[in-house]
N, C-alpha and C. Protein backbone atom coordinates (compact mmCIF):
# COMPACT_ATOMS: atom_id res chain seq x y z
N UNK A 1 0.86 -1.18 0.00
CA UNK A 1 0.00 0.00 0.00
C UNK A 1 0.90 1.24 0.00
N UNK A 2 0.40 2.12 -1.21
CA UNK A 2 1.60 3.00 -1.12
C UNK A 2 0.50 4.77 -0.98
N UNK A 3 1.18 4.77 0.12
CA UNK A 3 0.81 6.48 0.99
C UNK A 3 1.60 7.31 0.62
N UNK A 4 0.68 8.55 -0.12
CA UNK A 4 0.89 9.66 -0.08
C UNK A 4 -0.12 10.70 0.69
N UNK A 5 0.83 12.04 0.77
CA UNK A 5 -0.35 13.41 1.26
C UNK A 5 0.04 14.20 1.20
N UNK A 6 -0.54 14.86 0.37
CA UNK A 6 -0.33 16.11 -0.59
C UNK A 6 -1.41 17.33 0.23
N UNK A 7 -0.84 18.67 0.55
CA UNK A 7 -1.75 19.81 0.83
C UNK A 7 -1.62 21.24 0.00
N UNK A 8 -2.81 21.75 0.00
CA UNK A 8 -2.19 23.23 -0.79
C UNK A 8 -3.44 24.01 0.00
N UNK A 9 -2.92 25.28 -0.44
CA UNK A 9 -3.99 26.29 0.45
C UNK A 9 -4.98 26.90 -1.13
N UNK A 10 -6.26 27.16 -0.51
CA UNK A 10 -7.18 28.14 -1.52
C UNK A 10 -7.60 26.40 -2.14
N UNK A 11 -8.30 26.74 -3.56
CA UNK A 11 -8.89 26.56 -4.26
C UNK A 11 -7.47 25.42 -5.42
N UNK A 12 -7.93 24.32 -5.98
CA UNK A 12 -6.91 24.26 -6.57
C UNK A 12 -7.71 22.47 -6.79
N UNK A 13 -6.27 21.55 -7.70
CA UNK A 13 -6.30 20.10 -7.65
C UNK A 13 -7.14 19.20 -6.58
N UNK A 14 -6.05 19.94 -5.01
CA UNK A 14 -6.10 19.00 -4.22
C UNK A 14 -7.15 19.72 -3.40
N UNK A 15 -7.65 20.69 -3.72
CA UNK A 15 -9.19 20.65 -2.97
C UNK A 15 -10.05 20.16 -3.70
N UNK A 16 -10.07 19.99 -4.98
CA UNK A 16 -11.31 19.40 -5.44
C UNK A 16 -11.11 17.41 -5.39
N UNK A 17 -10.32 17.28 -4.91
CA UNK A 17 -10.23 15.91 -4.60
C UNK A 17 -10.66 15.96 -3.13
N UNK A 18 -10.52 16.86 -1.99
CA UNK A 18 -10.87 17.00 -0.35
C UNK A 18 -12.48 16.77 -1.00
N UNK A 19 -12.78 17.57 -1.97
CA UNK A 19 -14.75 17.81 -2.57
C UNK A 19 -14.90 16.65 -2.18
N UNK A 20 -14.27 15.63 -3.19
CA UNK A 20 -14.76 14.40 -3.86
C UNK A 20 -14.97 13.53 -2.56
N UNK A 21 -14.40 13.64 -1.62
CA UNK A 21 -14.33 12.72 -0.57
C UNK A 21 -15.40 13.18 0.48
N UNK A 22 -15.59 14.49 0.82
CA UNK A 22 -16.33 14.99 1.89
C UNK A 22 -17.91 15.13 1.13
N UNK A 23 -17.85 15.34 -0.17
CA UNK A 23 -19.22 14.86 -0.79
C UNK A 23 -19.49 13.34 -0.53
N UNK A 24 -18.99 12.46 -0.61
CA UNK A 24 -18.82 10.71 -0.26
C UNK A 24 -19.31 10.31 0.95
N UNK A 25 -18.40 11.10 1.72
CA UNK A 25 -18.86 10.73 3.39
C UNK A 25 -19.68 11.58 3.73
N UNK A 26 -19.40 12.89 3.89
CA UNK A 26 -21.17 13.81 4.46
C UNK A 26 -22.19 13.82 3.83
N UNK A 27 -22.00 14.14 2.40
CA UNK A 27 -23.53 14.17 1.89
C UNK A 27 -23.83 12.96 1.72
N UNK A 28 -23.36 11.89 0.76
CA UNK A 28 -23.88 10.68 1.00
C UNK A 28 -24.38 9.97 1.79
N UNK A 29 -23.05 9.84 2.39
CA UNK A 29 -22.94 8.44 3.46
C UNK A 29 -23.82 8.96 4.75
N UNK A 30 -23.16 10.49 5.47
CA UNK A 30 -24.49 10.76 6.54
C UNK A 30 -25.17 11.85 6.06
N UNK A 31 -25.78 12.12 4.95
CA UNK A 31 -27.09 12.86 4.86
C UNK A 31 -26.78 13.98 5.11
N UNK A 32 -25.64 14.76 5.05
CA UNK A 32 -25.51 16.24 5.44
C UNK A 32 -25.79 17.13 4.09
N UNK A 33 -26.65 17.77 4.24
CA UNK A 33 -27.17 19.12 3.39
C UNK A 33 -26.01 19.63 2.62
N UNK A 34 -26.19 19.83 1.23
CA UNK A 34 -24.74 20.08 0.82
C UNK A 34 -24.76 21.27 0.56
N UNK A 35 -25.46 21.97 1.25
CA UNK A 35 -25.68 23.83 1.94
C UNK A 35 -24.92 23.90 2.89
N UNK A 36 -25.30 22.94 4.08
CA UNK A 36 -24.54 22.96 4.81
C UNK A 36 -23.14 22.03 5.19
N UNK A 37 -22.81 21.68 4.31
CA UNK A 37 -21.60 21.04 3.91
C UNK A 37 -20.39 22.06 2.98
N UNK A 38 -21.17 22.91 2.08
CA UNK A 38 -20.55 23.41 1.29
C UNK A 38 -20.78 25.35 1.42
N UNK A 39 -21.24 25.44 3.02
CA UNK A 39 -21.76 26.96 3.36
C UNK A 39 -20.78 28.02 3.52
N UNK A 40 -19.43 27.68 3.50
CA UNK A 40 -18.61 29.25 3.41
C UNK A 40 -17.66 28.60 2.45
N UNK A 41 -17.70 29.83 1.33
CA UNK A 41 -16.87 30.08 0.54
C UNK A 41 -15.38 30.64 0.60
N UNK A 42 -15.27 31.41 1.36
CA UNK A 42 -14.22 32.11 1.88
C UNK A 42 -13.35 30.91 2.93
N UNK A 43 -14.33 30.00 3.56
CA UNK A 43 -13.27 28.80 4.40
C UNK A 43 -12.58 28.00 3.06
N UNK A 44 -13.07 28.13 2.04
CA UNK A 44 -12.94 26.66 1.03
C UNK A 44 -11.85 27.49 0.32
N UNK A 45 -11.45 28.68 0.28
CA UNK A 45 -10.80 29.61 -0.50
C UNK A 45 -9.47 30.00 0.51
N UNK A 46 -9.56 30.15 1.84
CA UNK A 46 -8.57 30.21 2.28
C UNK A 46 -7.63 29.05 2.88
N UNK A 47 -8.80 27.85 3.44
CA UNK A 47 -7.98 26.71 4.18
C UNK A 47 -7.13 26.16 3.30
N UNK A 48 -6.27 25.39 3.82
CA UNK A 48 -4.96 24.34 3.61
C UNK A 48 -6.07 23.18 3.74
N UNK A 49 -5.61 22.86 2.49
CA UNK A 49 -6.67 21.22 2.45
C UNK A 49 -5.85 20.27 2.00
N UNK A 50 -5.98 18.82 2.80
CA UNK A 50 -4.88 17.97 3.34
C UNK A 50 -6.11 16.92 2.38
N UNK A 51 -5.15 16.04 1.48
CA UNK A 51 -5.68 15.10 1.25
C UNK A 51 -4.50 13.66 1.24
N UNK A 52 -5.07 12.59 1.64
CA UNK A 52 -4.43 11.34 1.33
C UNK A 52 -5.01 10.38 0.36
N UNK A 53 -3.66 9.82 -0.47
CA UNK A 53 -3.58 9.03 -1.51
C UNK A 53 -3.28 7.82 -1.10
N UNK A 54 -4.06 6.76 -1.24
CA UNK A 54 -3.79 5.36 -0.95
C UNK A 54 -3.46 4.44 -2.57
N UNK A 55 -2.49 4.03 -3.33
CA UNK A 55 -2.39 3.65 -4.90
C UNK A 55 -2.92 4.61 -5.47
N UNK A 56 -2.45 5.86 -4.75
CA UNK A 56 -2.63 6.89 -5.98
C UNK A 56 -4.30 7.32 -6.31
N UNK A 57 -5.30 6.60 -5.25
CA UNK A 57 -6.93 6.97 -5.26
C UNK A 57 -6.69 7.47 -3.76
N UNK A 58 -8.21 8.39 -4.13
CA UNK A 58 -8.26 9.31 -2.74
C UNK A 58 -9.08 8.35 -1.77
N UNK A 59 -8.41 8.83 -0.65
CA UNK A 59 -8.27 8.49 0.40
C UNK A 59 -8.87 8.97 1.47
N UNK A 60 -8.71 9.88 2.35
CA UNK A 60 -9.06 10.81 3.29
C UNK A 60 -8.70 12.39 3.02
N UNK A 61 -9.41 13.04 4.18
CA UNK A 61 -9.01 14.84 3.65
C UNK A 61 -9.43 15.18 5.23
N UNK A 62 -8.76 16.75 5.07
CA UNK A 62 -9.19 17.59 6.19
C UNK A 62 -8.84 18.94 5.89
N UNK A 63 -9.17 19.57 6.13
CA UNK A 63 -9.41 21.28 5.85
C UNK A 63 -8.65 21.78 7.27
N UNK A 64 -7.85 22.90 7.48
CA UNK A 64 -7.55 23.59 8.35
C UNK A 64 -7.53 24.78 7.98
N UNK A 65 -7.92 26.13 9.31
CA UNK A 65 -7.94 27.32 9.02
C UNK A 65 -7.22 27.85 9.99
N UNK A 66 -6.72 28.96 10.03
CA UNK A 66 -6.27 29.60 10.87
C UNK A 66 -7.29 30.40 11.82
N UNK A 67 -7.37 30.14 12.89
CA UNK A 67 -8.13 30.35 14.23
C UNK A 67 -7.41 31.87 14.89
N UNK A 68 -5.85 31.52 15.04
CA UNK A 68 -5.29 32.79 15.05
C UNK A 68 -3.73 32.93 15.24
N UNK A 69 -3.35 33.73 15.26
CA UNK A 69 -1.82 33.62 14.51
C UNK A 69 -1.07 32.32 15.33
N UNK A 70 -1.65 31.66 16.08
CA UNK A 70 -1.01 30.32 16.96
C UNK A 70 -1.87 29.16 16.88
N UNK A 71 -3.05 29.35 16.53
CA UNK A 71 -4.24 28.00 16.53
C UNK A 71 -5.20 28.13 14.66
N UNK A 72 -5.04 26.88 14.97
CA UNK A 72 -5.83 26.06 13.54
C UNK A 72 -6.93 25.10 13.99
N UNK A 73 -7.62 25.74 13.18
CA UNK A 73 -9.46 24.54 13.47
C UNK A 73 -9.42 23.98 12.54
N UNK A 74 -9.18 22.31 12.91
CA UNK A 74 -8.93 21.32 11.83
C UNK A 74 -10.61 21.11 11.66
N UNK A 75 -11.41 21.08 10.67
CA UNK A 75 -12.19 20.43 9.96
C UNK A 75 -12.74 19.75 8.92
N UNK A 76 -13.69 19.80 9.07
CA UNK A 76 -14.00 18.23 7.57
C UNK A 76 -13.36 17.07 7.27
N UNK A 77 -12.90 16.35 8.58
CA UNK A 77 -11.71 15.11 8.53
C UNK A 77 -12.90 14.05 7.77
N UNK A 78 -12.51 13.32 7.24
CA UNK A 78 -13.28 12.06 6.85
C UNK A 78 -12.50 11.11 5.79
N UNK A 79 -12.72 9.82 5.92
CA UNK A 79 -12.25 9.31 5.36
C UNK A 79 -13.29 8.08 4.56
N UNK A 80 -12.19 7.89 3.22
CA UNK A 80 -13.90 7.10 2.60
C UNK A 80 -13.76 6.08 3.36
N UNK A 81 -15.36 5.08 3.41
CA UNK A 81 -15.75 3.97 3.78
C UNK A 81 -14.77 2.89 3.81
N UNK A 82 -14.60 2.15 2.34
CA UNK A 82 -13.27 1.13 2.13
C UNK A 82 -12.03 1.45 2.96
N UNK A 83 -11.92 2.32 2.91
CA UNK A 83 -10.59 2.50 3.68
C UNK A 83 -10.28 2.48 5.14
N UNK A 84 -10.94 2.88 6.05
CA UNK A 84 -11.33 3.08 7.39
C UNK A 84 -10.77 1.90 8.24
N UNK A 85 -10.25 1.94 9.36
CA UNK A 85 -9.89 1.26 10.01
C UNK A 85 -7.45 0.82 9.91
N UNK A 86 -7.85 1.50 8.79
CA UNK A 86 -6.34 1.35 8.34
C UNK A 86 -5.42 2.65 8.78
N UNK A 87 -5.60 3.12 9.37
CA UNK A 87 -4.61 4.22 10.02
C UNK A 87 -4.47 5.75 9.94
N UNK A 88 -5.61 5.66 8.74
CA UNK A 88 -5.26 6.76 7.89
C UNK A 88 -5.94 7.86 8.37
N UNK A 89 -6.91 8.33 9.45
CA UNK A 89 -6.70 9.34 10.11
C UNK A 89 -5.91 9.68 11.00
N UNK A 90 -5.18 8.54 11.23
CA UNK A 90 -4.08 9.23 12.59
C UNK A 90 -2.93 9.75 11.74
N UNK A 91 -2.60 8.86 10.33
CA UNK A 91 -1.55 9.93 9.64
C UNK A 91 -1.85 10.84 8.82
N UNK A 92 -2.91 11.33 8.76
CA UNK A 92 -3.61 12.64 8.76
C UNK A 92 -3.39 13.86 9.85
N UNK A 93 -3.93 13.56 10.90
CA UNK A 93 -3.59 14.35 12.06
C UNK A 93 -2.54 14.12 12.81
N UNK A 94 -1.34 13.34 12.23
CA UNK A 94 -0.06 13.60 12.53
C UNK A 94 0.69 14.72 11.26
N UNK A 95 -0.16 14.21 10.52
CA UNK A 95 0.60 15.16 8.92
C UNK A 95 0.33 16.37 9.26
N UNK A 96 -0.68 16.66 9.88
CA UNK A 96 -1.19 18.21 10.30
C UNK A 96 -0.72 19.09 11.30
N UNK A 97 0.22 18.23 12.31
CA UNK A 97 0.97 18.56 13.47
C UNK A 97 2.35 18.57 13.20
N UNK A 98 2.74 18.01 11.91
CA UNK A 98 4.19 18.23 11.78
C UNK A 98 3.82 19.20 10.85
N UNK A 99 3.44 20.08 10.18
CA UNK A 99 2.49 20.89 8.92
C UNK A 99 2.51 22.28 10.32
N UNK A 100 2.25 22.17 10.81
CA UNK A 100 1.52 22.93 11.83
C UNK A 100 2.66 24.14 11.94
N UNK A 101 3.76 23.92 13.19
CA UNK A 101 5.23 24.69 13.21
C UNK A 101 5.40 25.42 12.13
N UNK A 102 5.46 24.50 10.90
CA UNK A 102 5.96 25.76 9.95
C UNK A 102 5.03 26.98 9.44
N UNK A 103 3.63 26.94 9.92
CA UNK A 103 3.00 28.13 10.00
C UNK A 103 3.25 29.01 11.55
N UNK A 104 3.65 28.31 12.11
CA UNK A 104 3.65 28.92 13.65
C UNK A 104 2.69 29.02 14.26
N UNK A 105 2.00 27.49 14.02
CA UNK A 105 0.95 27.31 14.49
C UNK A 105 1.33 26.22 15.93
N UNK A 106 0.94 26.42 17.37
CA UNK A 106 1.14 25.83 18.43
C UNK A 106 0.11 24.98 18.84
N UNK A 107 -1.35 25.17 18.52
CA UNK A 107 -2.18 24.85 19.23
C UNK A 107 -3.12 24.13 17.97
N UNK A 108 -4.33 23.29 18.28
CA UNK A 108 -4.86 22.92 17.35
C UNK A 108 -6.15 22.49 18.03
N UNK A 109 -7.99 23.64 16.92
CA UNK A 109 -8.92 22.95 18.26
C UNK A 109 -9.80 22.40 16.91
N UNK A 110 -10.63 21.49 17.22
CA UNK A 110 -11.73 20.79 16.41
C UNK A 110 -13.16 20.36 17.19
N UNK A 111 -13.96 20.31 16.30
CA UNK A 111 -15.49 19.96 16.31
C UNK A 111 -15.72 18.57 16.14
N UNK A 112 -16.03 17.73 16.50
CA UNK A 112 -15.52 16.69 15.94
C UNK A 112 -16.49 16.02 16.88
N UNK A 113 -16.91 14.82 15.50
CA UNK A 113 -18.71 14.37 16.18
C UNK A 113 -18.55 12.92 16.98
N UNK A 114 -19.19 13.07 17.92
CA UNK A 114 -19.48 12.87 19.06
C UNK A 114 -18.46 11.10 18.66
N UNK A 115 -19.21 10.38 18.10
CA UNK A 115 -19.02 8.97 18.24
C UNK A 115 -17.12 9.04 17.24
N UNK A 116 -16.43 9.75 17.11
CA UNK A 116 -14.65 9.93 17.00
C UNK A 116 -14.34 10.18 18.24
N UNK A 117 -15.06 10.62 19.46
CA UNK A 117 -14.45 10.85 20.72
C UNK A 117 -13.07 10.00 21.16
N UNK A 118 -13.23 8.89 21.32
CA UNK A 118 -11.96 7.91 21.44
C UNK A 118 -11.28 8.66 20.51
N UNK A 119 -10.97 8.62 19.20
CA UNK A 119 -10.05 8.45 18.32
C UNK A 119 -9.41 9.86 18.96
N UNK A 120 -9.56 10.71 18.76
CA UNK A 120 -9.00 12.35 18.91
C UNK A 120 -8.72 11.89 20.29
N UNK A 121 -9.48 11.51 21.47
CA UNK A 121 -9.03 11.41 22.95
C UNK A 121 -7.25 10.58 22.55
N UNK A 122 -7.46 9.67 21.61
CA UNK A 122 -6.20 8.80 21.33
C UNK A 122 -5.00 9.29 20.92
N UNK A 123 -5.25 10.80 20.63
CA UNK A 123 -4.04 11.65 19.94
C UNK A 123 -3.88 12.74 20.67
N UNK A 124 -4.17 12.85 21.73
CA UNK A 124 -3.99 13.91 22.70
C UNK A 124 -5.10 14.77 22.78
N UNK A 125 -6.15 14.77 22.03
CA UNK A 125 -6.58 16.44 22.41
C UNK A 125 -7.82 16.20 23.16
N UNK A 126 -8.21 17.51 24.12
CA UNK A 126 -9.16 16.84 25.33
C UNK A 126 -10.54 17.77 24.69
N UNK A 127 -11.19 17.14 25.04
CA UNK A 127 -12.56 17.55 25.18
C UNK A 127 -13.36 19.18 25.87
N UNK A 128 -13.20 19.84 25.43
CA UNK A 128 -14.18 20.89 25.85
C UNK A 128 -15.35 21.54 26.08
N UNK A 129 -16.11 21.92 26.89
CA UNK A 129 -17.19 22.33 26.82
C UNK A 129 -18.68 21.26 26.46
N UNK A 130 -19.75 21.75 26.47
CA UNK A 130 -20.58 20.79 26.26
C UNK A 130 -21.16 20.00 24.43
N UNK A 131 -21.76 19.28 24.48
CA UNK A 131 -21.65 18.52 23.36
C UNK A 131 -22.75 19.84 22.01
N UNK A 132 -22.66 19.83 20.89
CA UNK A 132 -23.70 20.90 20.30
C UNK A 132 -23.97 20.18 18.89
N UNK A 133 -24.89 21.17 18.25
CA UNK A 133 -25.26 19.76 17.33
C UNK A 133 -24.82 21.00 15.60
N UNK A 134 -23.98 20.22 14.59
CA UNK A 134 -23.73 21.20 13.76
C UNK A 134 -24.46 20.37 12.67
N UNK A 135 -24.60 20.70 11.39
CA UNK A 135 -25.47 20.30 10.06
C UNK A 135 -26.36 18.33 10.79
N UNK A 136 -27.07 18.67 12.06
CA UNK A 136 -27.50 17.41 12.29
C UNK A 136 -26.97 16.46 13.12
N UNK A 137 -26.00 16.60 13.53
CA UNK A 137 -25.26 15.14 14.13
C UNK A 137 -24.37 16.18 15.41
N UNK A 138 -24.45 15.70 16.56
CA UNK A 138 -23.87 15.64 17.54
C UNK A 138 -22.54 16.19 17.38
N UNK A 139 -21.56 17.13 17.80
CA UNK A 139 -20.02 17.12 17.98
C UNK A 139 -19.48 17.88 19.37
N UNK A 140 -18.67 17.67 19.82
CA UNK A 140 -17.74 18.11 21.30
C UNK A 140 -16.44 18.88 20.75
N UNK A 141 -16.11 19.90 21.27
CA UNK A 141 -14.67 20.69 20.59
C UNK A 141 -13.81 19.88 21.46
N UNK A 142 -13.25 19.51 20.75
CA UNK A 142 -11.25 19.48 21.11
C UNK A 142 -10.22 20.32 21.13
N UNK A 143 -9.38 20.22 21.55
CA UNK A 143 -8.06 21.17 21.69
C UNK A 143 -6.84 20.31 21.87
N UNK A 144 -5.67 20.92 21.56
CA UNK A 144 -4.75 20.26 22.21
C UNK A 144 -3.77 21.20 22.08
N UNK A 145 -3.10 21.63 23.36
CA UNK A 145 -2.09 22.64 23.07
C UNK A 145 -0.56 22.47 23.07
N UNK A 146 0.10 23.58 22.47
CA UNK A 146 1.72 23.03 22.41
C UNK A 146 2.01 22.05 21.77
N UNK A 147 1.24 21.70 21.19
CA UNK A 147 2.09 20.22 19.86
C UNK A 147 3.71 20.29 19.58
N UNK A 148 3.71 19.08 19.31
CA UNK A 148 5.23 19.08 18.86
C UNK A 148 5.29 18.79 18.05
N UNK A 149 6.49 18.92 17.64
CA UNK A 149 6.86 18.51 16.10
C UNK A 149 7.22 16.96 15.77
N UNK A 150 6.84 16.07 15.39
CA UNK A 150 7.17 15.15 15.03
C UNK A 150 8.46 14.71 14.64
């Protein structure tokens, strides 16, 4: 199995491959409104969008924005169906933490729905505040501060 992960910021290749995947898993797979899947233009135009290549087919994605000159709100992680269970969000959100520093980015917080709790609890970042519900489905913010560099 041969892994790649490729990111670029704005509009470009490798966001319309992040499309292809987060159309797959949200709108498809859980029914998310693709209003509200696809509701700011300006996030889709400025984030760094992280996608992974498994034989060269897409794989997983995640969007990050700058929160503020030290923190990034990782969103839209998902990964397709077939693939799942094979690692490939944790080297996602490791790719994003060694990615991170060279913006001078320290900190990193996410939304992130309810039933990934383990997984994110599994990579350090803790739980905040109470649970809220975004396009339908349940999510809890995370954080994790001071990352290191890999």
């Amino acid at each position: 199995m041969k892994i790649q992960i490729k990111h670029e910021q704005g509009l470009g290749p490798i966001h319309e491959d992040a499309l292809a995947i987060r159309k797959a898993v949200f709108i498809v797979e859980q029914g998310v409104d693709i209003k509200d899947e696809l509701n700011d233009q300006a996030a889709e135009e400025n984030a760094i969008h992280i996608v992974i290549y498994v034989d060269n087919k897409l794989a997983a994605t995640a969007r990050v924005l700058a929160e503020s000159d030290d923190t990034w709100h990782i969103q839209r992680v998902a990964t397709l169906f077939p693939l799942r269970g094979q690692g490939l969000g944790r080297k996602l959100m490791e790719y994003i933490e060694t990615l991170a520093p060279s913006y001078g980015i320290q900190n990193l917080v996410l939304g992130a729905q309810v039933q990934a709790r383990g997984f994110y609890e599994s990579l350090g970042f803790a739980a905040i505040g109470a649970t809220f519900f975004e396009a339908g489905i349940q999510h809890i913010q995370y954080e994790k501060r001071a990352i290191i560099n890999y």
